[in-house]
PDB file of N, CA and C in Angstrom:
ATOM      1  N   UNK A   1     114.842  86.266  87.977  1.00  0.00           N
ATOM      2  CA  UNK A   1     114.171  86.928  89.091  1.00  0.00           C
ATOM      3  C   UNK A   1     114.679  88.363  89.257  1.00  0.00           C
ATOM      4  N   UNK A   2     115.488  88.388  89.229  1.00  0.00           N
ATOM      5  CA  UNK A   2     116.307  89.788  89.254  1.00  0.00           C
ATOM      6  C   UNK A   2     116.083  91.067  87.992  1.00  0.00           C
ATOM      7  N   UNK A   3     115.799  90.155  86.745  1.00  0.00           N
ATOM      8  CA  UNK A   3     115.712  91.128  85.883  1.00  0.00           C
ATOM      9  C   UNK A   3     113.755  91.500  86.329  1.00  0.00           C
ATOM     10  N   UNK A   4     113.527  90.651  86.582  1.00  0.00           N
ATOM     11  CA  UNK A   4     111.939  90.993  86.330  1.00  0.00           C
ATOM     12  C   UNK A   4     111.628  92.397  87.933  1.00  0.00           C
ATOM     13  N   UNK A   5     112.458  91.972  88.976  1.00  0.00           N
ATOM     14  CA  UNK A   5     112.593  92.454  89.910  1.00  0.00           C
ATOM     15  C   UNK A   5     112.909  94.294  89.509  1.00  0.00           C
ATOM     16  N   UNK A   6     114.095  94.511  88.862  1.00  0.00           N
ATOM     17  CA  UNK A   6     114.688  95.154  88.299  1.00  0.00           C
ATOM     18  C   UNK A   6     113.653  96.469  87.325  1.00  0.00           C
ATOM     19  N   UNK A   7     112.879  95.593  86.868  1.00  0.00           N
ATOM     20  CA  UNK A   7     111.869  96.054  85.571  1.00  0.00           C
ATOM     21  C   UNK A   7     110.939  96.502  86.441  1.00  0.00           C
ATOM     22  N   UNK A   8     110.061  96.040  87.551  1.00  0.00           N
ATOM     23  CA  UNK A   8     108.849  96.222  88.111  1.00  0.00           C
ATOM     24  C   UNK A   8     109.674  97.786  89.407  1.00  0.00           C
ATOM     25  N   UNK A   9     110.419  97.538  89.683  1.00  0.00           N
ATOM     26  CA  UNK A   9     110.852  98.800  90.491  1.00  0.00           C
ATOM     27  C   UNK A   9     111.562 100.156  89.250  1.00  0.00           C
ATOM     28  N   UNK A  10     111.990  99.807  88.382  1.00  0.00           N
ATOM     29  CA  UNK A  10     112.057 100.774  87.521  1.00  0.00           C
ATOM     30  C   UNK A  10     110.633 101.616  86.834  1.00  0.00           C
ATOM     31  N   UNK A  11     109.759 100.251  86.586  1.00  0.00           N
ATOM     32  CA  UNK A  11     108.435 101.131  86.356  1.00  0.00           C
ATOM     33  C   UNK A  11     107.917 102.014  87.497  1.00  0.00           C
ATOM     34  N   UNK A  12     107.918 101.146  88.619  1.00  0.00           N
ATOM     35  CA  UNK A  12     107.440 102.151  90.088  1.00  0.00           C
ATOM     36  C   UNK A  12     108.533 103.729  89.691  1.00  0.00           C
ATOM     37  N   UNK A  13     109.670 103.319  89.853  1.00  0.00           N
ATOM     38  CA  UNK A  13     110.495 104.811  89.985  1.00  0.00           C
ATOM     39  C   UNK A  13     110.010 105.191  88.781  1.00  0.00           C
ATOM     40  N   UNK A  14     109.602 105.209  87.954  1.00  0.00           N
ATOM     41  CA  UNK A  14     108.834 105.695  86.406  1.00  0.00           C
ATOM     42  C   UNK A  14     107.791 106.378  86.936  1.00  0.00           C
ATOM     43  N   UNK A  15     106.790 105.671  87.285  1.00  0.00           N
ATOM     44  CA  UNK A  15     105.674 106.142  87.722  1.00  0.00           C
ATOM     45  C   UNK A  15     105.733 107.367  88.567  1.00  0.00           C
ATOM     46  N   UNK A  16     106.200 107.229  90.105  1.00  0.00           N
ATOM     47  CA  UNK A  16     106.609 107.841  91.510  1.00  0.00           C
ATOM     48  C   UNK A  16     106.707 109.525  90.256  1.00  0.00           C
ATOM     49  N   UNK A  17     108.020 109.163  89.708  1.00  0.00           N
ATOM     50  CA  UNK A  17     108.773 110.628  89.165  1.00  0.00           C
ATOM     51  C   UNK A  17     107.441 111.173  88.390  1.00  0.00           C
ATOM     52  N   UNK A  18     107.022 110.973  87.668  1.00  0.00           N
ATOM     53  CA  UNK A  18     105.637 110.798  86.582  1.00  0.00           C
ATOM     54  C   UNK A  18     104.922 111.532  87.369  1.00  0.00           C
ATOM     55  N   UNK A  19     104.046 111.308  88.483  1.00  0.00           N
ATOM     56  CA  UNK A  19     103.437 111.623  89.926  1.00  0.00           C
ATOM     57  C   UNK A  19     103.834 112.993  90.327  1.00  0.00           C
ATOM     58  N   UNK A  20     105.378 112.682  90.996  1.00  0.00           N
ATOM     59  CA  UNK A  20     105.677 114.303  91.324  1.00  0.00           C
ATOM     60  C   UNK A  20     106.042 115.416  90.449  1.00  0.00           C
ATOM     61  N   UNK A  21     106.161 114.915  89.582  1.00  0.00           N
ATOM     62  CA  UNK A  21     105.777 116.188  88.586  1.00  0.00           C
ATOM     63  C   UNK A  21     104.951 116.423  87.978  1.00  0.00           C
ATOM     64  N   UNK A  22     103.727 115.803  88.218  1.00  0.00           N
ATOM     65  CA  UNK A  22     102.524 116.386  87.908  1.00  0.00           C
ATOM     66  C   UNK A  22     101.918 117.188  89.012  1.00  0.00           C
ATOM     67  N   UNK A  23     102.264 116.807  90.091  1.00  0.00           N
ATOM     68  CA  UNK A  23     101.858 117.054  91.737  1.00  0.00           C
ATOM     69  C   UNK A  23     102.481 116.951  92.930  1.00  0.00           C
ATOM     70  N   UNK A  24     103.212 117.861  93.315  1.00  0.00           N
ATOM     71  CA  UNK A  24     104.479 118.043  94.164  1.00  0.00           C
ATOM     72  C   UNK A  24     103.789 116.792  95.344  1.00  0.00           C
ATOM     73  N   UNK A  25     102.632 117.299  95.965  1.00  0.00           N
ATOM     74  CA  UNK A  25     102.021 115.994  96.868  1.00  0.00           C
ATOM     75  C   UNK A  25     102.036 114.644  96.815  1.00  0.00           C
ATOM     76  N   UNK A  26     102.024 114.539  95.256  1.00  0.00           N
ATOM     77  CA  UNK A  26     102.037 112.627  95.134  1.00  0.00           C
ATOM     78  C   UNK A  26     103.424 112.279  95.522  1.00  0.00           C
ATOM     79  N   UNK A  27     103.708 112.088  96.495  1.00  0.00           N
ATOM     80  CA  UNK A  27     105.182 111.587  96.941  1.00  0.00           C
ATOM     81  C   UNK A  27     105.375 109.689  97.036  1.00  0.00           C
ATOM     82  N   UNK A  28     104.222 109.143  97.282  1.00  0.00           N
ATOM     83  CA  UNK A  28     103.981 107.783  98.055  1.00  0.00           C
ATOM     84  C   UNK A  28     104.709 107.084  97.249  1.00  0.00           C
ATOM     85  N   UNK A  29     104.245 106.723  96.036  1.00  0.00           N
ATOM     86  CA  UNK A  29     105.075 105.756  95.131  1.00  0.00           C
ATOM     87  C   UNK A  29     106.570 105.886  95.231  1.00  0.00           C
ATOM     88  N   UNK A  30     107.179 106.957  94.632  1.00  0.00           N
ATOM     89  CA  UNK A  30     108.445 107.317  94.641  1.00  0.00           C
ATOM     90  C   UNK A  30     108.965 107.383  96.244  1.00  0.00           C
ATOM     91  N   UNK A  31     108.784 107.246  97.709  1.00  0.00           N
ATOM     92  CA  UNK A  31     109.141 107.360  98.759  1.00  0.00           C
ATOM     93  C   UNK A  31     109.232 105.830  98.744  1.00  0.00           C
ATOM     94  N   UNK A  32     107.942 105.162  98.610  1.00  0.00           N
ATOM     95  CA  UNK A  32     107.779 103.510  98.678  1.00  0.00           C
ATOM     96  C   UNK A  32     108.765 102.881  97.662  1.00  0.00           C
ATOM     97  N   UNK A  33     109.290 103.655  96.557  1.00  0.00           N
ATOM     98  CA  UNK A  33     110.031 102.531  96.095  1.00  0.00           C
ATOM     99  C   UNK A  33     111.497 102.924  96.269  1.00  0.00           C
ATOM    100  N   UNK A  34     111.827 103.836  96.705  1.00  0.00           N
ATOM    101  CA  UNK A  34     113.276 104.017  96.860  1.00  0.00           C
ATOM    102  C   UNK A  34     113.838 104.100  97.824  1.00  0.00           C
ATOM    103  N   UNK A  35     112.598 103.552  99.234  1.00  0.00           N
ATOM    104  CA  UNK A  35     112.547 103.093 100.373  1.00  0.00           C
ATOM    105  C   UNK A  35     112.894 101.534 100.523  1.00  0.00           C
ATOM    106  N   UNK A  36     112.010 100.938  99.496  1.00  0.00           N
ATOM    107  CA  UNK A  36     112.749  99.776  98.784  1.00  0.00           C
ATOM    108  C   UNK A  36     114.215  99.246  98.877  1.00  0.00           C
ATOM    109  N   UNK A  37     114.432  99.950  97.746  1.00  0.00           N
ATOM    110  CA  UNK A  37     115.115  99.676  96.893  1.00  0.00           C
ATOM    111  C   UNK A  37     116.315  99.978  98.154  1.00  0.00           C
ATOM    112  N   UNK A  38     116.614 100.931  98.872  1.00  0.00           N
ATOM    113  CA  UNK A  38     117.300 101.028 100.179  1.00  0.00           C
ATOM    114  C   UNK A  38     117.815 100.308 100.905  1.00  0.00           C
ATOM    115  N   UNK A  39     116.198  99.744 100.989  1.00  0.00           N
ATOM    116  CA  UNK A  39     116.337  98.299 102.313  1.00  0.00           C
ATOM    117  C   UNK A  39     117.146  96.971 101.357  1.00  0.00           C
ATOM    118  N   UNK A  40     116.467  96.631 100.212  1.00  0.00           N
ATOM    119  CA  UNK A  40     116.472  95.706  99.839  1.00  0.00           C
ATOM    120  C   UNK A  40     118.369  95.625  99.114  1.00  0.00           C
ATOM    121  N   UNK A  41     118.487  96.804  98.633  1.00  0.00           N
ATOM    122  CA  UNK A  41     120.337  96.719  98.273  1.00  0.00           C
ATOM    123  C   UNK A  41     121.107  97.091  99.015  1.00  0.00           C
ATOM    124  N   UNK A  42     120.549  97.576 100.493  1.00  0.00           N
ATOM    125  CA  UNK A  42     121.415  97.820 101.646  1.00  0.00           C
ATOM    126  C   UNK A  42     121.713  96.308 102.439  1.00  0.00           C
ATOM    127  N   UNK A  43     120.683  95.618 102.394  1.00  0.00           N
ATOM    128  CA  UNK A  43     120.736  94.462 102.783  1.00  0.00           C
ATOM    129  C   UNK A  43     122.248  93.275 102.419  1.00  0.00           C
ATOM    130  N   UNK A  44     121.854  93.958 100.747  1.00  0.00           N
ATOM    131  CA  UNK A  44     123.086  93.045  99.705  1.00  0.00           C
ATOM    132  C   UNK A  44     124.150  93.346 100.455  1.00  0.00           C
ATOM    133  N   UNK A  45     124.787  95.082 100.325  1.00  0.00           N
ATOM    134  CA  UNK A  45     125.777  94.985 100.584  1.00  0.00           C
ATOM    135  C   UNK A  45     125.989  94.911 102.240  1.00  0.00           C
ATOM    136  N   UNK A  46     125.564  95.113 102.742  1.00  0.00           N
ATOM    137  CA  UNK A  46     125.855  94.151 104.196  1.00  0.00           C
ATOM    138  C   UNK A  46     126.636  93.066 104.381  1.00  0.00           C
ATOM    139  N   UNK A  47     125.650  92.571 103.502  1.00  0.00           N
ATOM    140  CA  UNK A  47     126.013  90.793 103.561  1.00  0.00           C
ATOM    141  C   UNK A  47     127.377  90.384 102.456  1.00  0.00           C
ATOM    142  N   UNK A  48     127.914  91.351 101.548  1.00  0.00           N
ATOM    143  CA  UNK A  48     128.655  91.279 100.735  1.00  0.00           C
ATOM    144  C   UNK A  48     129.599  92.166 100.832  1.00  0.00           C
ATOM    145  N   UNK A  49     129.575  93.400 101.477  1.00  0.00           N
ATOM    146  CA  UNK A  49     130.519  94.359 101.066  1.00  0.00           C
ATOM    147  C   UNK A  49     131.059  94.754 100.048  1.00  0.00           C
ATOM    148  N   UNK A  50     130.427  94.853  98.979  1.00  0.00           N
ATOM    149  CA  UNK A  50     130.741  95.530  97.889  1.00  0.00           C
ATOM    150  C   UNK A  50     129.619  96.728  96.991  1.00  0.00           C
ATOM    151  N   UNK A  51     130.783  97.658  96.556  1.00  0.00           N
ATOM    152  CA  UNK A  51     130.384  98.723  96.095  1.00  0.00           C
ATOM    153  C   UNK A  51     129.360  98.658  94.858  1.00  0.00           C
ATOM    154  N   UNK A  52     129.864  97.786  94.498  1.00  0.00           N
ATOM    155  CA  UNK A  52     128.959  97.762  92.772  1.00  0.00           C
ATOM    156  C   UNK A  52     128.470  96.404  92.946  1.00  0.00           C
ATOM    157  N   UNK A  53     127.115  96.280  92.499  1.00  0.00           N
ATOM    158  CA  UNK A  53     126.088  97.039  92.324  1.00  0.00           C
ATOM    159  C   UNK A  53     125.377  97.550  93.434  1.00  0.00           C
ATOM    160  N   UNK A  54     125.529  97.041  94.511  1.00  0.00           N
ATOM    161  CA  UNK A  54     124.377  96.589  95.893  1.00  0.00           C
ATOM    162  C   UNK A  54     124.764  97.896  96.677  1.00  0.00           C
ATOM    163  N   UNK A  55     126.252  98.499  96.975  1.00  0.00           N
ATOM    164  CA  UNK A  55     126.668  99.740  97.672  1.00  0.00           C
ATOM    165  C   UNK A  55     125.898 101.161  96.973  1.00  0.00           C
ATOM    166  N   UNK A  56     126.025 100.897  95.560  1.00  0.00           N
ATOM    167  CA  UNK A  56     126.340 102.391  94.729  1.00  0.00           C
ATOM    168  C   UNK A  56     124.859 102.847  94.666  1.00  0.00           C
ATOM    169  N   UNK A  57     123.940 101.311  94.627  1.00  0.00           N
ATOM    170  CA  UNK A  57     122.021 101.680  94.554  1.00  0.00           C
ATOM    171  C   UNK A  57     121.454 101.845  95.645  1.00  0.00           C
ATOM    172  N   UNK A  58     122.455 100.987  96.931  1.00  0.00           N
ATOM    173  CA  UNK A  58     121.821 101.445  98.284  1.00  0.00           C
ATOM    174  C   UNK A  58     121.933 103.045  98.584  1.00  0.00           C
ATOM    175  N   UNK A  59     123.065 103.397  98.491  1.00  0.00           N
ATOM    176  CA  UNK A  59     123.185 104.793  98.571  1.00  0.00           C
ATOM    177  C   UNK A  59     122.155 105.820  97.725  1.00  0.00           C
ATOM    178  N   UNK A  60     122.383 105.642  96.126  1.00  0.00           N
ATOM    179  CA  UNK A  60     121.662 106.316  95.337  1.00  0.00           C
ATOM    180  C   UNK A  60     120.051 106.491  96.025  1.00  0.00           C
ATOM    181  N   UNK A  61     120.009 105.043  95.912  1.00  0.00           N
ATOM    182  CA  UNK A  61     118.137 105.341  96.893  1.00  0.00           C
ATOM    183  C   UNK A  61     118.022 105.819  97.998  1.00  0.00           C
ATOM    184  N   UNK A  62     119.041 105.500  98.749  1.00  0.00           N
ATOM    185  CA  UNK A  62     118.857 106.589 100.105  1.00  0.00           C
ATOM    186  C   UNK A  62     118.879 107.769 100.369  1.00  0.00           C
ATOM    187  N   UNK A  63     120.071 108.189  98.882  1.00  0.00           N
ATOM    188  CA  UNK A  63     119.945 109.840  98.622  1.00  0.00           C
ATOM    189  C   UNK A  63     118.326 110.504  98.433  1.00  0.00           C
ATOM    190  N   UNK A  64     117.751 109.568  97.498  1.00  0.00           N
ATOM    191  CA  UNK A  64     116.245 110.001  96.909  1.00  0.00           C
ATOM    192  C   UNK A  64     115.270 109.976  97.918  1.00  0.00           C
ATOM    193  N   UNK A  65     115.533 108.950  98.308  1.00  0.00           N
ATOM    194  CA  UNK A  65     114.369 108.969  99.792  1.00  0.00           C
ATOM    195  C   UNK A  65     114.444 110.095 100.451  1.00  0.00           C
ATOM    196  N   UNK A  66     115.796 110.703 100.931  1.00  0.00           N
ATOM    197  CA  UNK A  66     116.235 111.930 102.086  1.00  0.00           C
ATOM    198  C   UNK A  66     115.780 112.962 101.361  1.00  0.00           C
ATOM    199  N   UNK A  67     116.134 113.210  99.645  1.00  0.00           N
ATOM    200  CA  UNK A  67     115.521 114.053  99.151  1.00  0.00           C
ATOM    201  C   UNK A  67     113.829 114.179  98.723  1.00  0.00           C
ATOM    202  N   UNK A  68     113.597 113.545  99.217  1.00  0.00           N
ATOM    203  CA  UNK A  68     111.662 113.290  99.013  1.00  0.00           C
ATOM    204  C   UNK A  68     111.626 113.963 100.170  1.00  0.00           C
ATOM    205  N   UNK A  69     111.999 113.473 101.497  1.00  0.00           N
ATOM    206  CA  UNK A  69     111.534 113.904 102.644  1.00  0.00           C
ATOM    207  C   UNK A  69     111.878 115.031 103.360  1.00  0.00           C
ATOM    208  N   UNK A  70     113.064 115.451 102.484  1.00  0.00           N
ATOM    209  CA  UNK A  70     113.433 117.182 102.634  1.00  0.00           C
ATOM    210  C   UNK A  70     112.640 118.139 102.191  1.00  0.00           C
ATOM    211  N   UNK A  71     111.943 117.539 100.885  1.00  0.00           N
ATOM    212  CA  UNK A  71     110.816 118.442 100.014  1.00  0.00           C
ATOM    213  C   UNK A  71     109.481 118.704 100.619  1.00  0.00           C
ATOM    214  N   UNK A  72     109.325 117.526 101.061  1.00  0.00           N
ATOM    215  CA  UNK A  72     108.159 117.123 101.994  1.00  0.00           C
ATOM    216  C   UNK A  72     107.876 118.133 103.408  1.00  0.00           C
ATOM    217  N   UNK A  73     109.083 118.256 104.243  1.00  0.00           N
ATOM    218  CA  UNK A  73     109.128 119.381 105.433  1.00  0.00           C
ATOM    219  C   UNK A  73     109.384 120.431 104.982  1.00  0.00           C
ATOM    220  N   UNK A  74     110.038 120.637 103.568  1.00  0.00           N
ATOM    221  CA  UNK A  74     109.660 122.304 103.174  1.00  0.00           C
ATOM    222  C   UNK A  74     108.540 122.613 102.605  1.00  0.00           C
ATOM    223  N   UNK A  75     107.318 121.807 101.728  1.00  0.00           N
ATOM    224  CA  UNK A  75     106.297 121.748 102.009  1.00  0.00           C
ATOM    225  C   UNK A  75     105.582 122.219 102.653  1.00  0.00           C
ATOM    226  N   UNK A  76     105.760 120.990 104.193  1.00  0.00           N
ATOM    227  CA  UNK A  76     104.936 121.592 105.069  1.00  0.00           C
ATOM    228  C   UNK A  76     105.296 122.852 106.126  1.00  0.00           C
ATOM    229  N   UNK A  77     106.228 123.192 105.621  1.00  0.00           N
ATOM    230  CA  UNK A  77     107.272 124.530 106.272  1.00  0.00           C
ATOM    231  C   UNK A  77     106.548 125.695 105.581  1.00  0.00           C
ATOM    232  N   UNK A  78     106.133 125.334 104.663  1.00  0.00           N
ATOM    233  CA  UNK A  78     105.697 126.649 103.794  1.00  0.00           C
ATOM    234  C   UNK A  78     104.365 126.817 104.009  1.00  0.00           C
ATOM    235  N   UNK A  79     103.484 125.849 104.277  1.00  0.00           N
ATOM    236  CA  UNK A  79     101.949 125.843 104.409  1.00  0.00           C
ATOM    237  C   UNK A  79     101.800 126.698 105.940  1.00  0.00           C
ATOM    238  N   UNK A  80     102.751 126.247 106.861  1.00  0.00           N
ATOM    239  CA  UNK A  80     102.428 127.006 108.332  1.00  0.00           C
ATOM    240  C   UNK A  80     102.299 128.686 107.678  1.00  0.00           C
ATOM    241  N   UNK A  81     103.269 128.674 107.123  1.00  0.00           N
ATOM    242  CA  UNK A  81     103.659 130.609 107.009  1.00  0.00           C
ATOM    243  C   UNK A  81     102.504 131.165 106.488  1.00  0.00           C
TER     244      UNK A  81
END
């Protein structure tokens, strides 16, 4: 379950990245899955307290998410001007 789990969110983050660099706008995929991936290995380490694997991917995805949505308000920071 885990590997297949593993495989189907790696293609999403495949895709998502694929997306925004063809088109700074396509954000959805890549926000939706590393929004994911957030919830779902923030959850782990909660319940486990440990760094590897469940700490180091909760973080990593939370970094990506914050950085989607930083890009996103400079974006729309730039369209007002």
């Amino acid at each position: 379950m885990s590997l297949v789990t593993g495989l189907m969110l790696g293609i999403a983050a495949f895709l998502g990245a694929y997306q925004m660099s063809k088109n700074d706008k396509d954000i959805w995929v890549s926000m939706g899955t590393s929004g994911l991936m957030t919830a779902l290995m923030g959850v782990r380490f909660l319940s486990s307290w440990k760094i590897m694997p469940a700490g180091l991917m909760a973080g990593a995805s939370l970094l990506m998410f914050l950085r989607i949505g930083v890009k996103v308000l400079q974006n729309s920071q730039k369209k007002k001007r």
